[in-house]
N, C-alpha and C. Protein backbone atom coordinates (compact mmCIF):
# COMPACT_ATOMS: atom_id res chain seq x y z
N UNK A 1 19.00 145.93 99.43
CA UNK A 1 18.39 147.20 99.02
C UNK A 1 17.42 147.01 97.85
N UNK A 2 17.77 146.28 97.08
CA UNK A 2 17.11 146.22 95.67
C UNK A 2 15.27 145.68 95.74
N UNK A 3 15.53 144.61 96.90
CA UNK A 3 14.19 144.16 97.62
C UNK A 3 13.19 144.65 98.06
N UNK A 4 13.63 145.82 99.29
CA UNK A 4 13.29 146.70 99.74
C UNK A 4 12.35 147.69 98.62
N UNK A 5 13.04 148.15 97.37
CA UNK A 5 13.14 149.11 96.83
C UNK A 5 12.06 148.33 95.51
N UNK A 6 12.39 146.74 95.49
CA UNK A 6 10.76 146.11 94.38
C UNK A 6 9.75 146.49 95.38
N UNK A 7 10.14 146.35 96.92
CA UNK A 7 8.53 146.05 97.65
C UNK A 7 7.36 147.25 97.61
N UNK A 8 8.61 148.25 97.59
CA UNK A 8 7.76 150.05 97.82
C UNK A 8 7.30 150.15 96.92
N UNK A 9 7.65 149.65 95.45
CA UNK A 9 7.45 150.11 94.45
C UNK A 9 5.64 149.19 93.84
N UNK A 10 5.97 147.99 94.60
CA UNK A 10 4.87 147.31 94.16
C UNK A 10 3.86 147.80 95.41
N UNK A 11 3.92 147.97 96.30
CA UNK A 11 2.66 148.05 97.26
C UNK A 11 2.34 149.46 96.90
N UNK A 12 3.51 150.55 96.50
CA UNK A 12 2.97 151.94 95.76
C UNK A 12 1.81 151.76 94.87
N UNK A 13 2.41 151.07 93.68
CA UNK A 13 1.99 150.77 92.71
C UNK A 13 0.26 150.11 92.93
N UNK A 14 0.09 149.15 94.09
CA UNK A 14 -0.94 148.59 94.38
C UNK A 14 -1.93 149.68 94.80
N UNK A 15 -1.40 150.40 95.77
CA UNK A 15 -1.65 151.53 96.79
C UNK A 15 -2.70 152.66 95.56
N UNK A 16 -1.75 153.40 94.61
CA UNK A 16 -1.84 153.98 94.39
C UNK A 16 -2.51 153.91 93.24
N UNK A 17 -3.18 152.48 92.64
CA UNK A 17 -3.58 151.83 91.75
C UNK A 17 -5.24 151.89 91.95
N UNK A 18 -5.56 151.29 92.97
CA UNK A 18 -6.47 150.97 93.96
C UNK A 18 -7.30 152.45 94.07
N UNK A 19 -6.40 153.63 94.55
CA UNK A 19 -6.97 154.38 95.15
C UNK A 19 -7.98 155.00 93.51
N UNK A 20 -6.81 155.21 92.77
CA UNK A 20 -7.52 155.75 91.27
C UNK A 20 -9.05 154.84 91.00
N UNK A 21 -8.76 153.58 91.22
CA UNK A 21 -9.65 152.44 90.36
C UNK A 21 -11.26 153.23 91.20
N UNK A 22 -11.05 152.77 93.06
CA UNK A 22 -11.90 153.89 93.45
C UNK A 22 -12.46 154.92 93.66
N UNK A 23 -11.46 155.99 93.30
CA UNK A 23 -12.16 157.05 92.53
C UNK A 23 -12.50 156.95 91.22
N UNK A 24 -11.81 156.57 90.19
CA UNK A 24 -12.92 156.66 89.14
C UNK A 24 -14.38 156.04 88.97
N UNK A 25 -14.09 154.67 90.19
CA UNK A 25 -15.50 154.10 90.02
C UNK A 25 -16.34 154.90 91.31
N UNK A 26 -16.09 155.66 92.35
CA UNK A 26 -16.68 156.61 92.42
C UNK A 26 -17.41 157.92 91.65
N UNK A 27 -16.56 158.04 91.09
CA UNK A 27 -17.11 159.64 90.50
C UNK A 27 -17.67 158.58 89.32
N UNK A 28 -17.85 157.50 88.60
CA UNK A 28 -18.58 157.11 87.40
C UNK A 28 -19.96 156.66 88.33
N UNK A 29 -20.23 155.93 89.30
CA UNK A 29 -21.14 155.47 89.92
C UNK A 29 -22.34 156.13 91.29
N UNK A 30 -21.67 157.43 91.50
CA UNK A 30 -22.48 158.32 92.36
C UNK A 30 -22.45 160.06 91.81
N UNK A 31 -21.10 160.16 91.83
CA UNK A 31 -20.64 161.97 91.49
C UNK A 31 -21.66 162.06 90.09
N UNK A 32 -21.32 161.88 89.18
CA UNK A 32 -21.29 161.76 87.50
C UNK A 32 -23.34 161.57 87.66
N UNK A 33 -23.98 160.46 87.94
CA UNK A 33 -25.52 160.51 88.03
C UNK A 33 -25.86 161.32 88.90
N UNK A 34 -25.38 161.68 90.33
CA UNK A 34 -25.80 162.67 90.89
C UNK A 34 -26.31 164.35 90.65
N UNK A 35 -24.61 164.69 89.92
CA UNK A 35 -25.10 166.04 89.53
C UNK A 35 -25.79 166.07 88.32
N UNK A 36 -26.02 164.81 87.52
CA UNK A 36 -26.74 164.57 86.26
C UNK A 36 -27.98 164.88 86.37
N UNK A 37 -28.35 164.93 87.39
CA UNK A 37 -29.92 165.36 87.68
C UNK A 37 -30.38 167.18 88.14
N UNK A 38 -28.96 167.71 88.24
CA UNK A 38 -29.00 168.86 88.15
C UNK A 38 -29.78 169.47 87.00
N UNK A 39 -30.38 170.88 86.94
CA UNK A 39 -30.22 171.75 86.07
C UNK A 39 -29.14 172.07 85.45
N UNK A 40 -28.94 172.52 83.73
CA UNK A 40 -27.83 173.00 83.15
C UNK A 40 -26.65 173.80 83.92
N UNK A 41 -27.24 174.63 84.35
CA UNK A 41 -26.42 175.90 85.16
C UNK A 41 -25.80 175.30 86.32
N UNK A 42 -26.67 174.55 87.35
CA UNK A 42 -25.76 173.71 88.67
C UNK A 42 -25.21 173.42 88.27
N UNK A 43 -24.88 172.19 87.33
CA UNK A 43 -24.64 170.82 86.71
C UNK A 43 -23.16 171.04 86.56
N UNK A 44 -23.09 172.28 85.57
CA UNK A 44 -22.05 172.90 85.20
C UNK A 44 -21.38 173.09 86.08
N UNK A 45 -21.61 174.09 87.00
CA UNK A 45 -20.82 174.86 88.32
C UNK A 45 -20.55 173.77 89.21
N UNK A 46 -21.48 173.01 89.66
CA UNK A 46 -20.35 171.58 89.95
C UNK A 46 -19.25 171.31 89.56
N UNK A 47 -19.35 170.94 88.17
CA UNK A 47 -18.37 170.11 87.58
C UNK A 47 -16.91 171.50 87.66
N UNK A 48 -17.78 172.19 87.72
CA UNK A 48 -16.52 173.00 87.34
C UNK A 48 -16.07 173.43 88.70
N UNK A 49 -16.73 173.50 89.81
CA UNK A 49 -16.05 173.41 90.96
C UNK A 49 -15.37 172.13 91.43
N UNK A 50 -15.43 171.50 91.35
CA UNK A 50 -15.22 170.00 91.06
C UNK A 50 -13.45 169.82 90.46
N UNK A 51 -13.76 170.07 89.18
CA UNK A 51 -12.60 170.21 88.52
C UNK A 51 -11.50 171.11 89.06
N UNK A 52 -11.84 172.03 89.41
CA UNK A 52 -10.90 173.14 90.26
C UNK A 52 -10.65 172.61 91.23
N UNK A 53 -11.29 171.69 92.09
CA UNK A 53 -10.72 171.07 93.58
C UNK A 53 -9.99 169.98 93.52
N UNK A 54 -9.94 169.35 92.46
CA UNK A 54 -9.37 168.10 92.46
C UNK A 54 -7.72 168.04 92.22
N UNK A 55 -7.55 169.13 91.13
CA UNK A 55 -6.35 169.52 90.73
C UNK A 55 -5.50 170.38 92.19
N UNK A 56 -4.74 168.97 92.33
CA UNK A 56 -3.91 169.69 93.77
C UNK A 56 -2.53 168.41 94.11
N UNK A 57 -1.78 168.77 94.62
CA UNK A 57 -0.67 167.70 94.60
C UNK A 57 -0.83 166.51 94.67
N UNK A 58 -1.41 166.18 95.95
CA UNK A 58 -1.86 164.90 96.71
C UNK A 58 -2.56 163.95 95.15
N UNK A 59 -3.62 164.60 94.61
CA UNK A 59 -4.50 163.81 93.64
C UNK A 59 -3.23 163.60 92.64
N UNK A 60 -2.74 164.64 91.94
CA UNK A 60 -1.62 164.40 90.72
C UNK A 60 -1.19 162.63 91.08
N UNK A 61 -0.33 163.16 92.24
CA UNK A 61 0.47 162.26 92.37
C UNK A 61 -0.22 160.59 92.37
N UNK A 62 -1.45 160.52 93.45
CA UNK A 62 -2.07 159.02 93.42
C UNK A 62 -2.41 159.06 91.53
N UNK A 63 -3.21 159.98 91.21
CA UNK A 63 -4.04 159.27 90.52
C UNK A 63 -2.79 159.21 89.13
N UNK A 64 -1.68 160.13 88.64
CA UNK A 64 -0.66 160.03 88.02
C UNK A 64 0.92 159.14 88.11
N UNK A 65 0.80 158.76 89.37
CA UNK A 65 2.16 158.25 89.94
C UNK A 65 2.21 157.35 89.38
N UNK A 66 0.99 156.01 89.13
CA UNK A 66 0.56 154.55 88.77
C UNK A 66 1.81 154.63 87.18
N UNK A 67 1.71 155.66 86.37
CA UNK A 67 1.68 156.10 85.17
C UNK A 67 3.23 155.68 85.31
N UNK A 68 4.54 155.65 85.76
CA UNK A 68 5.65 155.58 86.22
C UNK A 68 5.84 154.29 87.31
N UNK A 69 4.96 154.28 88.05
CA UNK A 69 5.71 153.45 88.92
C UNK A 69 5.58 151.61 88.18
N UNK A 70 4.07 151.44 88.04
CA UNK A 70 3.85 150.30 86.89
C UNK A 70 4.33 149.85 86.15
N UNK A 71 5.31 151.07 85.76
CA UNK A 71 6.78 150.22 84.45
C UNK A 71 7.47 149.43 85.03
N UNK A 72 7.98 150.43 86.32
CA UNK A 72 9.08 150.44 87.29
C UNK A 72 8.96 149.07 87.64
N UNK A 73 7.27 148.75 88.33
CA UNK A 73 6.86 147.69 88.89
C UNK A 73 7.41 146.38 87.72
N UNK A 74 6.68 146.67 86.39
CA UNK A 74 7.19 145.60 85.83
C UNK A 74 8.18 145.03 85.50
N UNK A 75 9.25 145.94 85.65
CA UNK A 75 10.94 146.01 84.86
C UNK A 75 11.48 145.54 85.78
N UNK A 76 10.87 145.58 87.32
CA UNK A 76 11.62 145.12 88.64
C UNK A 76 11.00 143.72 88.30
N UNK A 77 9.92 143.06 88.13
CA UNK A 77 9.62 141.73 87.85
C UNK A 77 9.79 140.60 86.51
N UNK A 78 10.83 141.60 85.79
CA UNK A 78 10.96 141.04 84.51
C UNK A 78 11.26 139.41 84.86
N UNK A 79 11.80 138.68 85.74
CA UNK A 79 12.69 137.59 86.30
C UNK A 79 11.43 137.00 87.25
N UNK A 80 9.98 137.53 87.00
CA UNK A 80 9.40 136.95 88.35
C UNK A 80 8.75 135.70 87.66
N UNK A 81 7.77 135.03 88.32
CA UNK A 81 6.83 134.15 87.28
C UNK A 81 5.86 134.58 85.95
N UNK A 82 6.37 134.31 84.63
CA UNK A 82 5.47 134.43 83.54
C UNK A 82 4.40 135.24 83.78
N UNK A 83 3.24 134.46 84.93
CA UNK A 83 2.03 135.12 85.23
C UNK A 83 2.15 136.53 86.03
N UNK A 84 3.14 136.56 87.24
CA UNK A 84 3.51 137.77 87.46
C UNK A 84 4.10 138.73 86.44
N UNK A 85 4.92 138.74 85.43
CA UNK A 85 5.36 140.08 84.82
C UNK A 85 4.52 139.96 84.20
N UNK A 86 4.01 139.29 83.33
CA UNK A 86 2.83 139.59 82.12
C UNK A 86 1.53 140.48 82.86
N UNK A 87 1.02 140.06 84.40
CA UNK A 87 -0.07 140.78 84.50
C UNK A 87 0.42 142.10 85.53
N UNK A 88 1.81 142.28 85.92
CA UNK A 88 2.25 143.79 86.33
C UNK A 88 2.13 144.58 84.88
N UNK A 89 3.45 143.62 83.41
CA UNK A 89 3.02 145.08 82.50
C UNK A 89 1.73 144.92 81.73
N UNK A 90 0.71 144.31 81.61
CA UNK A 90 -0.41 144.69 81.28
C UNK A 90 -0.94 145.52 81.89
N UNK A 91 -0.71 145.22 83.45
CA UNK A 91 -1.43 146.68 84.09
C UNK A 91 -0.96 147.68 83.78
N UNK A 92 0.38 147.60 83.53
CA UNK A 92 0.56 149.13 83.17
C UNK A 92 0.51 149.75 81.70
N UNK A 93 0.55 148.83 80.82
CA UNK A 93 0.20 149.40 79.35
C UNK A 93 -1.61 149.98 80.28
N UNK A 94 -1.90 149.01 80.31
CA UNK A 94 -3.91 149.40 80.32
C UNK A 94 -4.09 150.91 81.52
N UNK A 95 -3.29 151.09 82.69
CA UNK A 95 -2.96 152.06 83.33
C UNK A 95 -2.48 153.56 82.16
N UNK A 96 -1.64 153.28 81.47
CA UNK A 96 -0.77 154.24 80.25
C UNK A 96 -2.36 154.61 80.07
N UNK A 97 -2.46 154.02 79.15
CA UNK A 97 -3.42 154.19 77.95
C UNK A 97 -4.82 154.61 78.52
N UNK A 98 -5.71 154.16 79.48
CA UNK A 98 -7.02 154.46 80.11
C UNK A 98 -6.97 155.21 80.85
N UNK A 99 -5.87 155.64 81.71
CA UNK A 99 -5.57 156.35 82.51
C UNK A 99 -4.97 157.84 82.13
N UNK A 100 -3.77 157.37 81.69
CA UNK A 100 -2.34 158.59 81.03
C UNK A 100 -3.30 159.27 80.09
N UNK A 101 -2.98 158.55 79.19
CA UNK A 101 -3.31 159.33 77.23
C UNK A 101 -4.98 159.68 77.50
N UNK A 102 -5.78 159.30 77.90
CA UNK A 102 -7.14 159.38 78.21
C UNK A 102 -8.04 160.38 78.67
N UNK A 103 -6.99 160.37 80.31
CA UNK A 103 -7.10 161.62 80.96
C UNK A 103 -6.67 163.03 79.81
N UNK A 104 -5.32 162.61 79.73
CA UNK A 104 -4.74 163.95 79.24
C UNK A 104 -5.13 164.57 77.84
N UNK A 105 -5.66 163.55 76.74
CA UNK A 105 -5.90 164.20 75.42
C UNK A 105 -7.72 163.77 75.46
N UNK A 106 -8.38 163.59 76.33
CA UNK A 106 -9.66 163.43 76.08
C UNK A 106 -10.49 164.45 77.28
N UNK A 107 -10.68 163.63 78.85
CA UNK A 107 -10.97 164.39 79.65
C UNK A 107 -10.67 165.72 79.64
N UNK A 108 -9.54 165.98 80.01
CA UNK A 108 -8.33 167.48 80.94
C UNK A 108 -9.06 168.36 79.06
N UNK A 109 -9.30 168.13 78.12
CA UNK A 109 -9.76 169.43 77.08
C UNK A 109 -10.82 169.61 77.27
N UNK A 110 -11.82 168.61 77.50
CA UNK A 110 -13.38 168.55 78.41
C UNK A 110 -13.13 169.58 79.43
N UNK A 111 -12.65 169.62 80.59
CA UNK A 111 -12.24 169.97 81.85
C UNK A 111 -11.92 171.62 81.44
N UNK A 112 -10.80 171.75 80.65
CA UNK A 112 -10.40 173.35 80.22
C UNK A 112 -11.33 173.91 79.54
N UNK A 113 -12.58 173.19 78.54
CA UNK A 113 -13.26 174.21 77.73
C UNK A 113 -14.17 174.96 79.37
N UNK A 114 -14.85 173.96 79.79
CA UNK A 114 -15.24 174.02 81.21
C UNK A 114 -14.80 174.82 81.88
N UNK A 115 -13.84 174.94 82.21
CA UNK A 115 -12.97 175.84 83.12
C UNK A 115 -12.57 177.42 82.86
N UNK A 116 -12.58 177.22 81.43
CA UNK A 116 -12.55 178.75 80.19
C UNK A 116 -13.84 179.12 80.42
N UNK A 117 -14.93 178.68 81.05
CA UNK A 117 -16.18 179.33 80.51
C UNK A 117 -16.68 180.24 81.70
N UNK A 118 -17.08 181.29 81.45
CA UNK A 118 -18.34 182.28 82.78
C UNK A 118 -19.12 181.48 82.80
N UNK A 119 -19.79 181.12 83.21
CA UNK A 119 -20.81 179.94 83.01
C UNK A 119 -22.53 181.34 83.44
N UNK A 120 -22.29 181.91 83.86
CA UNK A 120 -23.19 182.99 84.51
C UNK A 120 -23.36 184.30 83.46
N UNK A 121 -22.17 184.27 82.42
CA UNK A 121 -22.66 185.12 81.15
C UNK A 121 -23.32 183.99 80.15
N UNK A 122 -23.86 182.80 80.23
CA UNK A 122 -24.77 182.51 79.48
C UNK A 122 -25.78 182.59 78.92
N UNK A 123 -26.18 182.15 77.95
CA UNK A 123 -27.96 182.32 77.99
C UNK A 123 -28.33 180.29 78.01
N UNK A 124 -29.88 180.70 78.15
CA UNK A 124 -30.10 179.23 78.79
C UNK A 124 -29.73 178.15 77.81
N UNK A 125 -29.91 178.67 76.64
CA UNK A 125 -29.19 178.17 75.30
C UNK A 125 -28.04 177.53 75.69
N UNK A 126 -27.34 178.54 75.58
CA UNK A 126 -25.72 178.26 75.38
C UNK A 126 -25.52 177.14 76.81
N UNK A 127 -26.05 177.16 77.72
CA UNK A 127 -26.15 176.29 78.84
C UNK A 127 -25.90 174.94 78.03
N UNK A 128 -27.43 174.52 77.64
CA UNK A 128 -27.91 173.70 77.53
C UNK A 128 -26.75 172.93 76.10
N UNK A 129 -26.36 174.05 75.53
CA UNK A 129 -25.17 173.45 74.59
C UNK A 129 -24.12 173.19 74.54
N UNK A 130 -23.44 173.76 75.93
CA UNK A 130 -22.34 173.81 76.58
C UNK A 130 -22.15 172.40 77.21
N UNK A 131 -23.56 171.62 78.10
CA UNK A 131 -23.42 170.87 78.78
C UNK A 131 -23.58 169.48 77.72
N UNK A 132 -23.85 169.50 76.88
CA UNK A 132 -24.59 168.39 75.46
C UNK A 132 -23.36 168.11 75.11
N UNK A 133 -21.97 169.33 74.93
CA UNK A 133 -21.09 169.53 74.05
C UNK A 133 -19.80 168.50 75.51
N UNK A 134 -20.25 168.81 76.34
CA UNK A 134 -19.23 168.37 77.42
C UNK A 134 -20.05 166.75 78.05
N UNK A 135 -20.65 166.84 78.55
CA UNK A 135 -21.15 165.68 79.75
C UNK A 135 -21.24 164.35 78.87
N UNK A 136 -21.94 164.13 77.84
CA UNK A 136 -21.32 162.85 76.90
C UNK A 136 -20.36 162.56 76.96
N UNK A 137 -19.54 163.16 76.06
CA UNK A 137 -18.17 162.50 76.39
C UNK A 137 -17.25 162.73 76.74
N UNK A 138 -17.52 163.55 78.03
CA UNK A 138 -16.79 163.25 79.16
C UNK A 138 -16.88 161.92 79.96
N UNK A 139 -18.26 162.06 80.45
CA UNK A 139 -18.81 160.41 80.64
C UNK A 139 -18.07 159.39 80.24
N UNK A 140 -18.40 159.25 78.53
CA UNK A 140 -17.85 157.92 77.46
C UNK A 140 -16.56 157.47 78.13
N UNK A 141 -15.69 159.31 78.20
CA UNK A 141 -14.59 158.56 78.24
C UNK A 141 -14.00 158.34 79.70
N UNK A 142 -14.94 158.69 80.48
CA UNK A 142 -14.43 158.45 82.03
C UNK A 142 -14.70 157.14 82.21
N UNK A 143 -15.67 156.75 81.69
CA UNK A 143 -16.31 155.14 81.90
C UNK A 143 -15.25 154.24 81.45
N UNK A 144 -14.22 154.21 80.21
CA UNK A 144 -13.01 154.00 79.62
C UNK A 144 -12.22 153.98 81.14
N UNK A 145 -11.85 155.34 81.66
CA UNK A 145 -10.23 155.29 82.62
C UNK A 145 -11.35 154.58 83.62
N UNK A 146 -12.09 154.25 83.96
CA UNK A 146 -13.07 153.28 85.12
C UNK A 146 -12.71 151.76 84.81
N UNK A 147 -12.85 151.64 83.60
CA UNK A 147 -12.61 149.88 83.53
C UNK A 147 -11.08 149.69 83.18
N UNK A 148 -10.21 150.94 82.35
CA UNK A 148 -8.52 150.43 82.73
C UNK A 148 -8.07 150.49 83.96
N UNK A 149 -8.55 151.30 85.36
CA UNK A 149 -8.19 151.32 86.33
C UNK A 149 -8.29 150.39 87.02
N UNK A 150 -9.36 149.54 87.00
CA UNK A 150 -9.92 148.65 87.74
C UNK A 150 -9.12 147.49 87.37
N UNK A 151 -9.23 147.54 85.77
CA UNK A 151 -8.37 145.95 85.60
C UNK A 151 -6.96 146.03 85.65
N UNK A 152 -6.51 147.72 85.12
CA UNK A 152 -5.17 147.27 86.16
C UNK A 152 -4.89 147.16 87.42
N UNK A 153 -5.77 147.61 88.45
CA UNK A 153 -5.99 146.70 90.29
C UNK A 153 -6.15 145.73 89.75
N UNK A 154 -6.81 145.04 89.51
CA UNK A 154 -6.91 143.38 89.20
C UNK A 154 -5.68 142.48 88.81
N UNK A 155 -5.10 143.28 87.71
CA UNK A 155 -4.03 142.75 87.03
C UNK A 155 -2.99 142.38 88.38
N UNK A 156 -2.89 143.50 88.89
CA UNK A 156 -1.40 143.88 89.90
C UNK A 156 -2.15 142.34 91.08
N UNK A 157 -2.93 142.44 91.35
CA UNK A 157 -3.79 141.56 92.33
C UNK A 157 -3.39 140.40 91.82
N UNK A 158 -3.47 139.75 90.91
CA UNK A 158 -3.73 138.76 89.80
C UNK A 158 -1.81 138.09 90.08
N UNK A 159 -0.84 139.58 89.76
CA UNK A 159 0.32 139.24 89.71
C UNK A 159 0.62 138.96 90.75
N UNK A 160 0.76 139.36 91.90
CA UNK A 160 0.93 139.23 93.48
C UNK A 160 0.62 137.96 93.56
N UNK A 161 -0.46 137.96 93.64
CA UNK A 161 -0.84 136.17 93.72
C UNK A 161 -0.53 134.99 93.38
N UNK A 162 0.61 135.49 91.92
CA UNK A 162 1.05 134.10 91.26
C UNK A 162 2.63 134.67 91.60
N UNK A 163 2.86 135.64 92.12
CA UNK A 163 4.36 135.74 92.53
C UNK A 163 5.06 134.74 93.65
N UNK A 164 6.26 134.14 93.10
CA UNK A 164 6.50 132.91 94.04
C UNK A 164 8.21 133.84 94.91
């Protein structure tokens, strides 16, 4: 049972690792310059339709699950090769931190001022200050959960590979 129960946890973990790494390097490499070329007012209503669609079980879970299972993953490999546990829990500290704390105390307050706003009782002003005040660093810090996601896929990749 215990076997069974490392394997789900690591191909989850891979699975569900993977899928984040490609969406964030999606939405940093097409979504994010795309509507960047919007006007203030689209630009906005994108993002903010955007933001409203994403938030739904299915996403929580891939793009949050990593956040839990990555411990799991590593604590099940404490006994594996050196190179395997060291690069499962690096992935998951760099998963925590670029991902977890990132999303939640940087992006997701980006996302709510956004989400608080009429965007249609503006004036072109307040547009244009609204989007200055948000799309930087939101960006900055999406570009951040883009390269912890990725290198923790790598990491988990990295560990697999030296797992004997």
């Amino acid at each position: 049972m215990e076997i069974k129960f490392k394997i789900i946890v690591l191909m989850l973990s891979i699975l569900f690792t993977g899928l984040t790494a490609g969406l964030c390097f999606t939405w940093s490499n097409a979504i994010t310059p795309g509507i960047g070329r919007l006007d203030d007012l689209r630009f906005l209503q994108s993002f903010q339709a955007m933001n409203r669609t994403i938030i739904n079980p299915s996403f929580l879970i891939i793009f949050f699950g990593p956040v839990i299972l990555l411990f799991i993953n590593a604590y099940l490999h404490r006994n594996a090769y050196p190179t395997t546990f060291w690069s499962f829990t690096i992935a998951a500290v760099f998963f925590f931190l670029g991902i977890g704390l990132i999303t939640v105390f940087k992006n997701v307050p980006l996302n709510e001022l956004l989400d608080k706003t009429v965007l249609e009782h503006l004036s072109t002003f307040e547009l244009k200050e609204l989007r200055t005040k948000f799309e930087h660093p939101w960006n900055r810090w999406h570009i951040q959960r883009t390269v912890a996601s990725f290198t923790s896929f790598s990491l988990l990749l990295i560990g697999l590979i030296y797992s004997k």
